[in-house]
Protein backbone atom coordinates (compact mmCIF):
# COMPACT_ATOMS: atom_id res chain seq x y z
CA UNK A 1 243.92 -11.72 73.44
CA UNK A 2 244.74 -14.41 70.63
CA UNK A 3 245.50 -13.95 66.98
CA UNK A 4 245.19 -16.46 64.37
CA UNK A 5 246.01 -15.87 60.44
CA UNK A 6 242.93 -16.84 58.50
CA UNK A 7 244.45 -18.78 55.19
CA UNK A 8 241.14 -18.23 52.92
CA UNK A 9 240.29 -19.49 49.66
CA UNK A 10 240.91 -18.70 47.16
CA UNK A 11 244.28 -19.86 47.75
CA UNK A 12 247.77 -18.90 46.52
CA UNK A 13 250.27 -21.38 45.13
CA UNK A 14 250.33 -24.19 47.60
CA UNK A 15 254.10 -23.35 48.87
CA UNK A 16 252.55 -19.80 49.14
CA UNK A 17 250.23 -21.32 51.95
CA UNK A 18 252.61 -22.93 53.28
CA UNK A 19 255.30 -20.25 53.52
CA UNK A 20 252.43 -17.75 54.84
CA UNK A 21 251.76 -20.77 57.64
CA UNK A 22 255.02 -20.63 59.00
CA UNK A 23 255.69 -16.64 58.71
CA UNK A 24 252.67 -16.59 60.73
CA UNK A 25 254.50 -18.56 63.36
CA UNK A 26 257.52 -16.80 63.51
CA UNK A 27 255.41 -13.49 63.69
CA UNK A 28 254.03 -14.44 66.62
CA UNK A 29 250.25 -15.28 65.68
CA UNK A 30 248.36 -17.81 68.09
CA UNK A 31 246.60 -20.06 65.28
CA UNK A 32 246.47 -20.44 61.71
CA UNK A 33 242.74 -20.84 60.83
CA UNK A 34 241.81 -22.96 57.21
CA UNK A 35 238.08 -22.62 56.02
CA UNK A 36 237.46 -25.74 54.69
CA UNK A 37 235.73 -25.73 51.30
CA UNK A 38 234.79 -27.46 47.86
CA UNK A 39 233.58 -24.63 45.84
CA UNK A 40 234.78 -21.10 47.08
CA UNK A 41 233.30 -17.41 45.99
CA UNK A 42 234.80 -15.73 44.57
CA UNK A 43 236.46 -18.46 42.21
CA UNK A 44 239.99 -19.47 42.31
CA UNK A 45 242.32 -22.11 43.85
CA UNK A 46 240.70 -23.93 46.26
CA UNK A 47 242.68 -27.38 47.72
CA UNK A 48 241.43 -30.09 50.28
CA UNK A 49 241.78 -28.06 53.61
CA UNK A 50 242.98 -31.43 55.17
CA UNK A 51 245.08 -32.53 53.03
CA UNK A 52 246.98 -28.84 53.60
CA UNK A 53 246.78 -28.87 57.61
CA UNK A 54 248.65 -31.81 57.39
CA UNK A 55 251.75 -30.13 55.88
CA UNK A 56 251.61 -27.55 57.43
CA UNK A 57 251.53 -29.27 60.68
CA UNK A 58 254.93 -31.06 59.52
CA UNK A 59 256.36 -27.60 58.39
CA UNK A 60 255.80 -25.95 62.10
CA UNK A 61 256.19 -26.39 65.27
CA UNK A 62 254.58 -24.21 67.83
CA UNK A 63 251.42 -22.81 66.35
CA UNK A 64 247.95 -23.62 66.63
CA UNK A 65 246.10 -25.43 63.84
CA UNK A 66 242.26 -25.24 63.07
CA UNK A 67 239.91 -25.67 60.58
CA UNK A 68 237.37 -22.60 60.58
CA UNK A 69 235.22 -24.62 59.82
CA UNK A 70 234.70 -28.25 58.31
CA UNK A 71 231.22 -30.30 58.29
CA UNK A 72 229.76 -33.31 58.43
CA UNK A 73 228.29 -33.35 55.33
CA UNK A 74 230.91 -33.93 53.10
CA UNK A 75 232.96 -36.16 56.14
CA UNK A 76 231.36 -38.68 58.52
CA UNK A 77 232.39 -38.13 61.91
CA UNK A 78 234.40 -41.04 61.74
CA UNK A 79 236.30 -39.58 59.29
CA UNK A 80 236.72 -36.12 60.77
CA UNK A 81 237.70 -37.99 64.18
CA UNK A 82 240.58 -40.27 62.51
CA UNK A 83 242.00 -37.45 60.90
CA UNK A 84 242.30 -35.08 63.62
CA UNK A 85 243.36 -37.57 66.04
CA UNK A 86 245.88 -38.29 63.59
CA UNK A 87 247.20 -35.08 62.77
CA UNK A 88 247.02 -34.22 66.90
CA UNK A 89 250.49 -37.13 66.81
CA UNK A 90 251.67 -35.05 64.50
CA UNK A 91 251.37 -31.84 66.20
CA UNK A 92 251.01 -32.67 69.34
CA UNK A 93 248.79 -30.44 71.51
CA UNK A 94 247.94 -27.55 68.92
CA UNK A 95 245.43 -28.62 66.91
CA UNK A 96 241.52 -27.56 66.98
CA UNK A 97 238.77 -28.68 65.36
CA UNK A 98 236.35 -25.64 63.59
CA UNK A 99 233.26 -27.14 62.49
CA UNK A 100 229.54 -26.08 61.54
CA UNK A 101 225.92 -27.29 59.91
CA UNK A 102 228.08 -26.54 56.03
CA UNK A 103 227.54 -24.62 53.30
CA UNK A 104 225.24 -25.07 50.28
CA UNK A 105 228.22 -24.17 47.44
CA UNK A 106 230.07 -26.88 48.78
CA UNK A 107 227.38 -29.44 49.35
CA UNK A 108 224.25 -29.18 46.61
CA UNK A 109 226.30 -29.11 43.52
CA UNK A 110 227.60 -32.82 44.30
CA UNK A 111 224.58 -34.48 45.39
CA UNK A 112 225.47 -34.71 49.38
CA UNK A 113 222.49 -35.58 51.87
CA UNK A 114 222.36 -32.48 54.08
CA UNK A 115 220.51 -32.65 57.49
CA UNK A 116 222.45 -29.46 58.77
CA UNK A 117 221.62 -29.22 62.55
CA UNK A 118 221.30 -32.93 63.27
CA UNK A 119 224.51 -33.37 61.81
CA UNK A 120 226.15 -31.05 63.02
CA UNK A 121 224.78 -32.11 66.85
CA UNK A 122 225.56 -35.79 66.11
CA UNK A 123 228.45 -35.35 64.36
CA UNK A 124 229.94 -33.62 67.54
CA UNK A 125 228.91 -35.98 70.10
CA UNK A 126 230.14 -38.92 68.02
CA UNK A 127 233.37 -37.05 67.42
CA UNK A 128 234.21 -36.65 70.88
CA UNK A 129 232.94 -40.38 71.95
CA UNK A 130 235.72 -42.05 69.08
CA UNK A 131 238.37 -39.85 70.73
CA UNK A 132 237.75 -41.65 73.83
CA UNK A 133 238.97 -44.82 72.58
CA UNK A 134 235.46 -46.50 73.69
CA UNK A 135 233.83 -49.05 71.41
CA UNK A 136 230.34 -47.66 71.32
CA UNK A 137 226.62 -48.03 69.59
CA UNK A 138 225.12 -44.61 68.53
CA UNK A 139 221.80 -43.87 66.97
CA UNK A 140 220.44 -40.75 65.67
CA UNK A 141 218.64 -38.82 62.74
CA UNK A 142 221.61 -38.82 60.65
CA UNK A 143 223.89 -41.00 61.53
CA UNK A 144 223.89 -44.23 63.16
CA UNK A 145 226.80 -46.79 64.47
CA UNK A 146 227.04 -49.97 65.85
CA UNK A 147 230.15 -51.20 68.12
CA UNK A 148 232.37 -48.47 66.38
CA UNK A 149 235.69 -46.93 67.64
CA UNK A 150 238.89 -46.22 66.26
CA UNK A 151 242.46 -47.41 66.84
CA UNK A 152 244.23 -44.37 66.78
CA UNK A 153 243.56 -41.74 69.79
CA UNK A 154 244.37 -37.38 70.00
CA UNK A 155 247.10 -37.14 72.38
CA UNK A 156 245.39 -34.03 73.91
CA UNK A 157 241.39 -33.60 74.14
CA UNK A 158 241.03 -32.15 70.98
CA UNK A 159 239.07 -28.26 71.42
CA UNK A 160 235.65 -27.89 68.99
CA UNK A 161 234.90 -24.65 68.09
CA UNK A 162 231.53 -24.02 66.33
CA UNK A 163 231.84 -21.68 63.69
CA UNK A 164 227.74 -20.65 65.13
CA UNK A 165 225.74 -17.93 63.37
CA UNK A 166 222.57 -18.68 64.53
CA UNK A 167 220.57 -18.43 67.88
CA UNK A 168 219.96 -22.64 67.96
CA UNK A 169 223.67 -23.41 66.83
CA UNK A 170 225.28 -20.48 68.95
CA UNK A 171 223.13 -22.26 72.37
CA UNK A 172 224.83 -25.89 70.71
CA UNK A 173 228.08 -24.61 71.00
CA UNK A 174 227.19 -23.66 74.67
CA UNK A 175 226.25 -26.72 75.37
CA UNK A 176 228.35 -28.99 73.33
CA UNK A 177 231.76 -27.03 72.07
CA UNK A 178 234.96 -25.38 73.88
CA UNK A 179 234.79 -22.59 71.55
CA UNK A 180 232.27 -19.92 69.62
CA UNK A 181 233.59 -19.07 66.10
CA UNK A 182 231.37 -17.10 64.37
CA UNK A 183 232.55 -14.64 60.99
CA UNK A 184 230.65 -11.05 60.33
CA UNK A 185 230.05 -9.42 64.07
CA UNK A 186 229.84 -6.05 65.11
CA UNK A 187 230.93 -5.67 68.77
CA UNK A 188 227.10 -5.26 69.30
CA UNK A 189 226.03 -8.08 67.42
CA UNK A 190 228.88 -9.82 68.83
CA UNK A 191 228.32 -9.04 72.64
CA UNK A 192 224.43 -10.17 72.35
CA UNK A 193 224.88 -13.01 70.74
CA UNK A 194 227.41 -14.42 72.90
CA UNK A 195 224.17 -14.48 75.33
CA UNK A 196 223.19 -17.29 73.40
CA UNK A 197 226.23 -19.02 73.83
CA UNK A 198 225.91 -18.29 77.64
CA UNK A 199 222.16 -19.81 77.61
CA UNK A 200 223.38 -23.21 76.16
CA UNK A 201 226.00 -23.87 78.70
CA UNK A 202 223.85 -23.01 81.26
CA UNK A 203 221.57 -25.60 79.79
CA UNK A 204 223.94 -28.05 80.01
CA UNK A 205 225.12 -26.88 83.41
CA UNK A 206 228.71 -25.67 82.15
CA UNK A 207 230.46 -22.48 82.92
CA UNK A 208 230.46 -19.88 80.30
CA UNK A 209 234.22 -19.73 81.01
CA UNK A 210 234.62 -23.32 79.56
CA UNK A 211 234.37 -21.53 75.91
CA UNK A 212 236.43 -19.20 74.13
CA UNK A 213 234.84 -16.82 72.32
CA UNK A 214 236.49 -16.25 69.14
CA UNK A 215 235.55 -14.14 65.99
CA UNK A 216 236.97 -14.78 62.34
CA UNK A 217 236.91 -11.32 60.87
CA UNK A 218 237.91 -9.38 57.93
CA UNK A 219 241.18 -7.12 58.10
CA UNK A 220 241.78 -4.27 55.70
CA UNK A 221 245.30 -2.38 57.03
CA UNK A 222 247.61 0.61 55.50
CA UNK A 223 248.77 3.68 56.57
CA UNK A 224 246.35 6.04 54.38
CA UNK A 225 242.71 4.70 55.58
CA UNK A 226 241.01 5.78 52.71
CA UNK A 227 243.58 3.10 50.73
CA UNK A 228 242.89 0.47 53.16
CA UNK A 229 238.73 1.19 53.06
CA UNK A 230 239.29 0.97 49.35
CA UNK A 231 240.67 -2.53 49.30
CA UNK A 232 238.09 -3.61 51.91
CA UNK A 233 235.22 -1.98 49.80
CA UNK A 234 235.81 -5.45 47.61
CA UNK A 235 235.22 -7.46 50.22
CA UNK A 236 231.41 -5.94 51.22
CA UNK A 237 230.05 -9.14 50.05
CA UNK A 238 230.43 -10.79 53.51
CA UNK A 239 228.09 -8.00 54.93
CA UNK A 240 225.35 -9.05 52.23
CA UNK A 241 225.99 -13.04 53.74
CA UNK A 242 225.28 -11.76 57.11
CA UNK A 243 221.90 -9.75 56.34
CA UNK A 244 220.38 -10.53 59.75
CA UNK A 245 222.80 -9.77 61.57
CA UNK A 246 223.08 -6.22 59.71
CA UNK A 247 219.62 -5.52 60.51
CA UNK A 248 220.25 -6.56 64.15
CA UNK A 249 223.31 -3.73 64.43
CA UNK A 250 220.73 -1.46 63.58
CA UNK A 251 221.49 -1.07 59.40
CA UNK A 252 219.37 -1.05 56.68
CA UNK A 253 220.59 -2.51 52.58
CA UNK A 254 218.63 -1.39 50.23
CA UNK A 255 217.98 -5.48 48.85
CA UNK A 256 214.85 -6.64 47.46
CA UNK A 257 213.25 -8.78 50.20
CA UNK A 258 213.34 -12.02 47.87
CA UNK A 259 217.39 -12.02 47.64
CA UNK A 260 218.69 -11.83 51.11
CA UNK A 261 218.15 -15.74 51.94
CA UNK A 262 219.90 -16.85 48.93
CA UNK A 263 222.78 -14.78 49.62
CA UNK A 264 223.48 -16.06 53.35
CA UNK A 265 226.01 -17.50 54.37
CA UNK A 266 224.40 -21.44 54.23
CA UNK A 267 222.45 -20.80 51.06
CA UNK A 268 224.68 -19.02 48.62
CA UNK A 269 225.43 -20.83 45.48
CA UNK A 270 227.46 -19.97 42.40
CA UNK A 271 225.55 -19.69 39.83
CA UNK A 272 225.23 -17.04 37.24
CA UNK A 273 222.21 -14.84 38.37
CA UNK A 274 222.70 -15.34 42.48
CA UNK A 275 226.71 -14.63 41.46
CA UNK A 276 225.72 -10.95 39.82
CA UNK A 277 223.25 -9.87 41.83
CA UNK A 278 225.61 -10.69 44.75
CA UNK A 279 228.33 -8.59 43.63
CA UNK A 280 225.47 -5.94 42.29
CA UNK A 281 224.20 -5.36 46.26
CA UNK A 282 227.66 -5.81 47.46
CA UNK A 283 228.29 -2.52 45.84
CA UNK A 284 225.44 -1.30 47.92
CA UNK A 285 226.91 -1.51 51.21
CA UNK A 286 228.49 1.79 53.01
CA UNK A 287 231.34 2.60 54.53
CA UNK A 288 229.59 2.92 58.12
CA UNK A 289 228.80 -0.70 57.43
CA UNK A 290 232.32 -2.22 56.40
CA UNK A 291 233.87 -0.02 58.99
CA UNK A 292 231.78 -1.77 61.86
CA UNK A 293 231.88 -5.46 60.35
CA UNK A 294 235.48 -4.99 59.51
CA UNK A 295 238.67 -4.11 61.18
CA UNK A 296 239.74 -1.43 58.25
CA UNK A 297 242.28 1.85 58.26
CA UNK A 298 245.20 3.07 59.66
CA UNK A 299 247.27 1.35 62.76
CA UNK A 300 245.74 3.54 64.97
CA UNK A 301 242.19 2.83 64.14
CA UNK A 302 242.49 -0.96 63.88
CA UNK A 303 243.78 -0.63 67.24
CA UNK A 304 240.74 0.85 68.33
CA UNK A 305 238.24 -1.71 66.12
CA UNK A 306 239.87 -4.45 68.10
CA UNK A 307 239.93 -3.03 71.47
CA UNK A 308 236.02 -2.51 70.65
CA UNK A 309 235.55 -6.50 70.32
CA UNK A 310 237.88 -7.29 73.32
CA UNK A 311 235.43 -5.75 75.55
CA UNK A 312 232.59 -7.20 73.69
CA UNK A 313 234.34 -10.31 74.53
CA UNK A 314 235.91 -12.00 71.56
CA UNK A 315 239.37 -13.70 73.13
CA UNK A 316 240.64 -15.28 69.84
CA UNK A 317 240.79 -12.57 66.79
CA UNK A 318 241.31 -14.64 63.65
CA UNK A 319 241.85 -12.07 61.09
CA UNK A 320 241.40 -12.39 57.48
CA UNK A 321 244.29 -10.68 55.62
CA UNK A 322 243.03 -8.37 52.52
CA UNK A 323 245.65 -6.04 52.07
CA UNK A 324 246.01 -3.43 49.94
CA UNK A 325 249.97 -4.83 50.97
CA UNK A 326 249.43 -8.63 52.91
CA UNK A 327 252.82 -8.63 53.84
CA UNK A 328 252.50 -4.97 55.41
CA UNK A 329 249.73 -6.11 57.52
CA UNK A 330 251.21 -9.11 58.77
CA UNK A 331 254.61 -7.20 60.06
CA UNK A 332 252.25 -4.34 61.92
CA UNK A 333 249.74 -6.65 63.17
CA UNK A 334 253.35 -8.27 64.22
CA UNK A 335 255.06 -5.17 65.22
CA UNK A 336 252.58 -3.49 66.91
CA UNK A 337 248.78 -5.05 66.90
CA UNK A 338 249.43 -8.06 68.65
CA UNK A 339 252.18 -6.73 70.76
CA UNK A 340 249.97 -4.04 72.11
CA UNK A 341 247.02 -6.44 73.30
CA UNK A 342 249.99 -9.54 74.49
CA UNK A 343 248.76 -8.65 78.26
CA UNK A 344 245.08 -8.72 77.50
């Protein structure tokens, strides 16, 4: 199994990033993993995603390098397929791009023309046609070309993963994508909706084992687990973002029926009233709950979580670091997490 460090906004001092980039690397993770966002709940320092890959990409030299995920909203594909094949010179051969249909926070507030799935389709298959070097013509619902190409190509074919939450996007990346990246799984959610992945390639007459199925995933790590469940108690919210799939696990959130939609994970914005009553239901999630979404407690039980997903498939475990102590769960996810599953 693979571990990537998940570098989420809100974002430390820039250096910070930086310096937690390349302590990843010499810990030993796989991948460092950058969401890629405008406007970020809850608020705080949030830079261009891009802009930051690129130095980090100059500051390292062995690691993996993703976004988890970008859009094609806010970028054309052109854009998006310049860039990475740029940045792929720079790091040669450890570079992925993370993609999905976008997020409403990031995307409403500034006036961007959203077509989510046709985008996010297109965008793909227009990606991976400019990283051929062909000149090509390209017509579609959202986008359209006409003898395009670019003059710079990736030096390695480039892996997608689709960060896929939904049946139809989850049978895309199937069809389409060389890996599944979804965020806020159970193993059981996780191990049926893989299906779906499994459905799209065989739609598209692809092996399953063309795509790695990887999970982003929130990590809460200390010696006392009531400490560590504390600190990952503040995090619930993702569990409120994820409402089907907490009814699919077999939970029930006491939400009125009206909210739920406005809180997931495409259709969340920050304004005042969606902003309190988000944090007001996030206090209604239990334990049971984070403890199943979440990797959260002692060494020993983490261990456990993640052996749990391993044989509900996931191959790539991009963590997101909440403490209580980040640099305490970096060295034993060092020390002993990643060490212990190095032959899996």
């Amino acid at each position: 199994m693979k571990f990537g460090n998940v570098l989420s906004p809100p974002m430390p001092p820039l250096d910070r990033a930086i310096g937690i980039a390349i302590q990843s690397e010499e810990l030993g993770f796989h991948s460092v993993v950058m969401p890629d966002h405008t406007l970020m709940v809850p608020p705080g320092l949030t830079p261009n995603t891009l802009a930051l890959l690129s130095a980090i990409a100059v500051k390292t030299k062995n690691i993996w390098l993703g976004t988890g995920v970008t859009d094609f909203a806010r970028y054309h594909p052109s854009i998006l397929a310049q860039f990475f094949a740029t940045l792929d010179n720079l790091s040669p051969g450890r570079l992925f791009l993370g993609v999905g249909s976008g997020e409403a926070m990031n995307i409403l507030p500034f006036g961007i023309p959203w077509k989510k799935f046709s985008q996010l389709k297109e965008g793909i298959e227009i990606v991976k046609r400019l990283w051929e070097g062909e000149q090509f013509s390209y017509s579609g619902k959202a986008f359209q070309l006409k003898d395009a190409f670019l003059q710079i190509k990736p030096l390695q074919k480039i892996p997608i993963y689709l960060g896929a939450n939904g049946r139809r996007t989850r049978e895309l990346a199937g069809m389409l994508c060389d890996g599944w990246m979804p965020i806020a799984e159970t193993p059981k959610t996780y191990r049926q909706n893989f299906e779906d992945v499994k459905r799209g390639a065989e739609k598209a007459g692809r092996s399953a084992e063309e795509i790695e199925p990887a999970l982003q995933i929130y990590t809460a790590l200390d010696f006392d687990s009531e400490k560590a469940m504390e600190r990952a108690r503040r995090f619930a919210g993702i569990v409120i973002s994820a409402i089907e799939k907490v009814e699919q696990a077999g939970y029930e959130l006491d939400i009125p029926k009206e909210f739920p939609k406005k809180f997931y994970f495409e259709k969340l914005l920050l304004t005042d009233e969606s902003m309190s009553k988000f944090v007001e239901y996030s206090g209604k999630v239990k334990d049971e709950l984070i403890s199943d979404f979440f990797i959260v407690g002692n060494v020993e039980e983490c261990i456990s979580k993640i052996e749990e997903f391993r044989k509900a498939g996931v191959k790539h475990l991009m963590i997101i670091n909440v403490g209580p102590d980040p640099k305490l769960v970096m060295k034993v996810y060092a020390d002993k997490i990643i060490p212990s599953f190095s032959e899996q």
